[in-house]
N, C-alpha and C. Protein backbone atom coordinates (compact mmCIF):
# COMPACT_ATOMS: atom_id res chain seq x y z
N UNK A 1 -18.83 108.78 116.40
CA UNK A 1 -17.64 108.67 117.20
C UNK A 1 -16.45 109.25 116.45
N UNK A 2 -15.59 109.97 117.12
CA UNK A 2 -14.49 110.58 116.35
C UNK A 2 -13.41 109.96 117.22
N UNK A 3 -12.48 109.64 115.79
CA UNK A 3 -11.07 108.95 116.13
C UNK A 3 -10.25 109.70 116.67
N UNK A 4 -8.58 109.30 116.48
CA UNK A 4 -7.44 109.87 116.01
C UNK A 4 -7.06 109.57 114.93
N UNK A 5 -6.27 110.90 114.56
CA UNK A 5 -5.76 111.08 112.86
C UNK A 5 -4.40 111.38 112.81
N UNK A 6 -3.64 110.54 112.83
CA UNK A 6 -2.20 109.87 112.47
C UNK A 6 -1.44 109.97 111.32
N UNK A 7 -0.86 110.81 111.32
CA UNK A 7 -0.07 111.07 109.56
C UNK A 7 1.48 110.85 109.99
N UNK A 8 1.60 109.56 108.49
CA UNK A 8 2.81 109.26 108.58
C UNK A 8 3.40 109.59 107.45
N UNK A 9 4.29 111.05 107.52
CA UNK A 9 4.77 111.59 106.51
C UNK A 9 6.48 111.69 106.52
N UNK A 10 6.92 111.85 104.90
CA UNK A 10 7.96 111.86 104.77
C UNK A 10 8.52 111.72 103.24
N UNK A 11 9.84 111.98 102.74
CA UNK A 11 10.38 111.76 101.28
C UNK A 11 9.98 110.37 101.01
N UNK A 12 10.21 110.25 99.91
CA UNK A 12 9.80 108.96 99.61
C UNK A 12 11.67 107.99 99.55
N UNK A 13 11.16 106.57 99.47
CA UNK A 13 12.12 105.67 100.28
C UNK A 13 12.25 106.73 101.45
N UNK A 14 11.65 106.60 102.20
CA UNK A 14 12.30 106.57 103.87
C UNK A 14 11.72 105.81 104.70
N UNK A 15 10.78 105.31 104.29
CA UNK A 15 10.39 103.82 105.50
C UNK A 15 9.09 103.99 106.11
N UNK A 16 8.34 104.94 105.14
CA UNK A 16 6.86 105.78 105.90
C UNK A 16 6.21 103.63 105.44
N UNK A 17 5.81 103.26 104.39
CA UNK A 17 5.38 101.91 104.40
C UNK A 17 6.41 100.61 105.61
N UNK A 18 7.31 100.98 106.01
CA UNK A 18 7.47 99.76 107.48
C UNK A 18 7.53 100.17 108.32
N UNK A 19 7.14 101.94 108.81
CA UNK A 19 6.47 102.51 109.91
C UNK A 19 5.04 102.13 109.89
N UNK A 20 4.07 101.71 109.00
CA UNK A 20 3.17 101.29 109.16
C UNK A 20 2.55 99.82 108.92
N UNK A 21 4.16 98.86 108.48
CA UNK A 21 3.60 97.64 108.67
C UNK A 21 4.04 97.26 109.81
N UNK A 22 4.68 97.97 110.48
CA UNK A 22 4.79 98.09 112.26
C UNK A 22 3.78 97.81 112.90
N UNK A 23 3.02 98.88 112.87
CA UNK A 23 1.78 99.32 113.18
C UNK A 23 0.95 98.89 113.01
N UNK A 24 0.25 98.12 112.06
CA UNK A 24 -0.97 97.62 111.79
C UNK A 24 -0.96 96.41 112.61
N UNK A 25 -0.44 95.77 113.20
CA UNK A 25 -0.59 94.30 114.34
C UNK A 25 -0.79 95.10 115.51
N UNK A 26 -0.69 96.52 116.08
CA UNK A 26 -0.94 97.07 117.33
C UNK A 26 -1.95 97.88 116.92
N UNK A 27 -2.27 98.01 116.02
CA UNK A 27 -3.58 98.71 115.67
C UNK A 27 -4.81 98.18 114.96
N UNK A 28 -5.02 97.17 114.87
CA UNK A 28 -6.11 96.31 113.84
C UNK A 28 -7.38 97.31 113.49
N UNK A 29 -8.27 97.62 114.22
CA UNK A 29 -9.12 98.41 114.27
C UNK A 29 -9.24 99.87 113.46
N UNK A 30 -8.05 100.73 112.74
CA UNK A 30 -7.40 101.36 112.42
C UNK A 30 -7.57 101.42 110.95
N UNK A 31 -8.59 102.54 110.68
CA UNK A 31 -8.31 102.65 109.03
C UNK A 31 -7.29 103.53 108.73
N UNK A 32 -6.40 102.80 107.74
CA UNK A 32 -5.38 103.36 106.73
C UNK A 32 -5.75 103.80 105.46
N UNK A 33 -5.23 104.95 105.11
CA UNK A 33 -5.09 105.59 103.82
C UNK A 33 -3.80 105.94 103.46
N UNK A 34 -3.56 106.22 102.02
CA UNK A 34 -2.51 106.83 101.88
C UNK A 34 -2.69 107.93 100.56
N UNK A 35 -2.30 108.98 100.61
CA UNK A 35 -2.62 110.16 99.93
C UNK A 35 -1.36 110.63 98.81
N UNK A 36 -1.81 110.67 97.50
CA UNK A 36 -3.03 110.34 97.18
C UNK A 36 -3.33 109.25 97.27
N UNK A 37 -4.74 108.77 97.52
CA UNK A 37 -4.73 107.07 97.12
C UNK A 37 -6.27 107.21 98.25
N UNK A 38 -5.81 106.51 98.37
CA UNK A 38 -7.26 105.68 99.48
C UNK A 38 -8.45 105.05 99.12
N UNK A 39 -8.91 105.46 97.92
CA UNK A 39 -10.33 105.41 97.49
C UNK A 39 -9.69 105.06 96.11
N UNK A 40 -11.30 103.95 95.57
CA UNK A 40 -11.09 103.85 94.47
C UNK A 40 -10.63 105.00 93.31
N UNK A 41 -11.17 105.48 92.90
CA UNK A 41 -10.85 107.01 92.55
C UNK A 41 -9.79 107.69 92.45
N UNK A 42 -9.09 108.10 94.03
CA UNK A 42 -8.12 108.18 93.73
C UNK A 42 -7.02 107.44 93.69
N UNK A 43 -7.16 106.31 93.72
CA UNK A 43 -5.69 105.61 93.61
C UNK A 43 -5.75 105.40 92.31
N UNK A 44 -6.35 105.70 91.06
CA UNK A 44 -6.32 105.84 89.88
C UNK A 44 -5.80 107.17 89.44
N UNK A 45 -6.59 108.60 90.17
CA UNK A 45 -5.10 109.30 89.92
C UNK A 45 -4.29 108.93 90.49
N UNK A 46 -3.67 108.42 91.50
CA UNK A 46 -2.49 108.26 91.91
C UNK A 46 -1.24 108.25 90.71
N UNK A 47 -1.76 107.05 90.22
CA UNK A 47 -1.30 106.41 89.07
C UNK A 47 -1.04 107.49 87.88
N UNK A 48 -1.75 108.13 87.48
CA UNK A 48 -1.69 109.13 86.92
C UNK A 48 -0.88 110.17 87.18
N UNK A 49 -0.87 110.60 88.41
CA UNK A 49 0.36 111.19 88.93
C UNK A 49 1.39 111.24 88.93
N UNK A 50 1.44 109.61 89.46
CA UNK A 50 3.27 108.71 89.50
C UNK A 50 3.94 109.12 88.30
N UNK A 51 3.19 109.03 87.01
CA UNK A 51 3.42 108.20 85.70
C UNK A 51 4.41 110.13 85.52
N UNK A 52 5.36 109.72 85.00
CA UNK A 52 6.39 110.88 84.69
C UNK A 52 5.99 111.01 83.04
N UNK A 53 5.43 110.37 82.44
CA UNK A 53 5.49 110.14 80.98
C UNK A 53 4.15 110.85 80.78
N UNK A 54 3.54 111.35 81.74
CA UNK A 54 2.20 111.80 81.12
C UNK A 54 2.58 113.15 80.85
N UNK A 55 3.63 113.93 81.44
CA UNK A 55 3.57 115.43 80.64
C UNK A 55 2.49 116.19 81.27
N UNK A 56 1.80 115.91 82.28
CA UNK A 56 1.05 116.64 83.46
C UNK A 56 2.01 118.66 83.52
N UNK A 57 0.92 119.45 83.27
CA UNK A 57 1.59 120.53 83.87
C UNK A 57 1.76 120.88 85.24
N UNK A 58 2.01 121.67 86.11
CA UNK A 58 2.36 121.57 87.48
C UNK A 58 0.88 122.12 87.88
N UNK A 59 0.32 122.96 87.59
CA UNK A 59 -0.95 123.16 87.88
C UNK A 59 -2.19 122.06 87.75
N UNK A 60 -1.81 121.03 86.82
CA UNK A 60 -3.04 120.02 86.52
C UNK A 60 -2.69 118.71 87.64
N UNK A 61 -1.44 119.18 87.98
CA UNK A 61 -1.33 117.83 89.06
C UNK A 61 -1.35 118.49 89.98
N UNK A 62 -1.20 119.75 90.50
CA UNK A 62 -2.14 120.34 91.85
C UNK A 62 -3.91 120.09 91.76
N UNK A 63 -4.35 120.12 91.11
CA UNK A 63 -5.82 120.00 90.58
C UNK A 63 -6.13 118.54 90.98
N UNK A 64 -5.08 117.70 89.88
CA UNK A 64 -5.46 116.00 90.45
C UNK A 64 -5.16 115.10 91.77
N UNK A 65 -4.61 116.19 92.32
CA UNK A 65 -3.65 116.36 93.87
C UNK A 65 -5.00 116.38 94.61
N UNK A 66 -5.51 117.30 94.42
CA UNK A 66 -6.70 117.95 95.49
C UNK A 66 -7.89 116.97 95.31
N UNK A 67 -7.90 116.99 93.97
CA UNK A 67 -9.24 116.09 93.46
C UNK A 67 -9.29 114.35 94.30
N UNK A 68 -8.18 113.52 94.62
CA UNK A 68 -7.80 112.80 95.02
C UNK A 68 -8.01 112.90 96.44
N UNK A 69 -7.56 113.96 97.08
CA UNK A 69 -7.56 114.48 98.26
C UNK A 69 -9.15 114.66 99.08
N UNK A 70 -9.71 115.48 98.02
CA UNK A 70 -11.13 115.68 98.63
C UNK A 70 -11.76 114.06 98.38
N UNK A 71 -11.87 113.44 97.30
CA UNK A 71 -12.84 111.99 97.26
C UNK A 71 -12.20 110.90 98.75
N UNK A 72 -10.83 111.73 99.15
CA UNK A 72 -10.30 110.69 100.51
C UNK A 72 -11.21 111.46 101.28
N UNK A 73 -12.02 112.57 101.41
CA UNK A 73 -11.93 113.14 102.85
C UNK A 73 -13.44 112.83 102.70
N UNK A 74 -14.19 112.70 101.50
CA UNK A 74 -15.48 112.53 101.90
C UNK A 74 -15.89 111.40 101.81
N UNK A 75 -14.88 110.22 101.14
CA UNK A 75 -14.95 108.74 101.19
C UNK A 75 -14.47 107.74 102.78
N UNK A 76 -13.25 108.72 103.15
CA UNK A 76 -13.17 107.30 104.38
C UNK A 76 -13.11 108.21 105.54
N UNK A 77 -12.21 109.64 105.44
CA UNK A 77 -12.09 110.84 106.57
C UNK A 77 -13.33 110.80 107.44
N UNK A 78 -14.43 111.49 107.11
CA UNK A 78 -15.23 112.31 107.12
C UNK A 78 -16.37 110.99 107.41
């Protein structure tokens, strides 16, 4: 069965997390992710990401960007 796929995007502080604690009492049924993140996996890079102190080059956090990205699409997407 194929869903709908709902992206709630935006800068950060702008209210994308109480656009979706809105939402989740009219949607129960409804898996949430959030990117990066979703999966065990990646919400560990996530973290890695966030962290400003790691000295990440801009290319290795496109890499841990994607890497995060694909374990969401073949873990809960897909």
């Amino acid at each position: 069965m194929r869903g709908k796929f709902i992206v709630i995007d935006g800068p950060d502080r702008c209210g994308k997390d109480s656009v979706i604690t809105f939402l989740k009492p009219h949607f129960p049924d409804a898996v949430y992710a959030r990117e990066p993140g979703g999966t065990v996996v990646a919400e560990k890079l996530r973290v890695i990401l966030k962290d400003p102190h790691m000295g990440l080059s801009t290319f290795t956090k496109f890499c841990l960007f994607w890497a995060a990205r694909r374990d969401l699409l073949e873990k809960i997407i897909r």
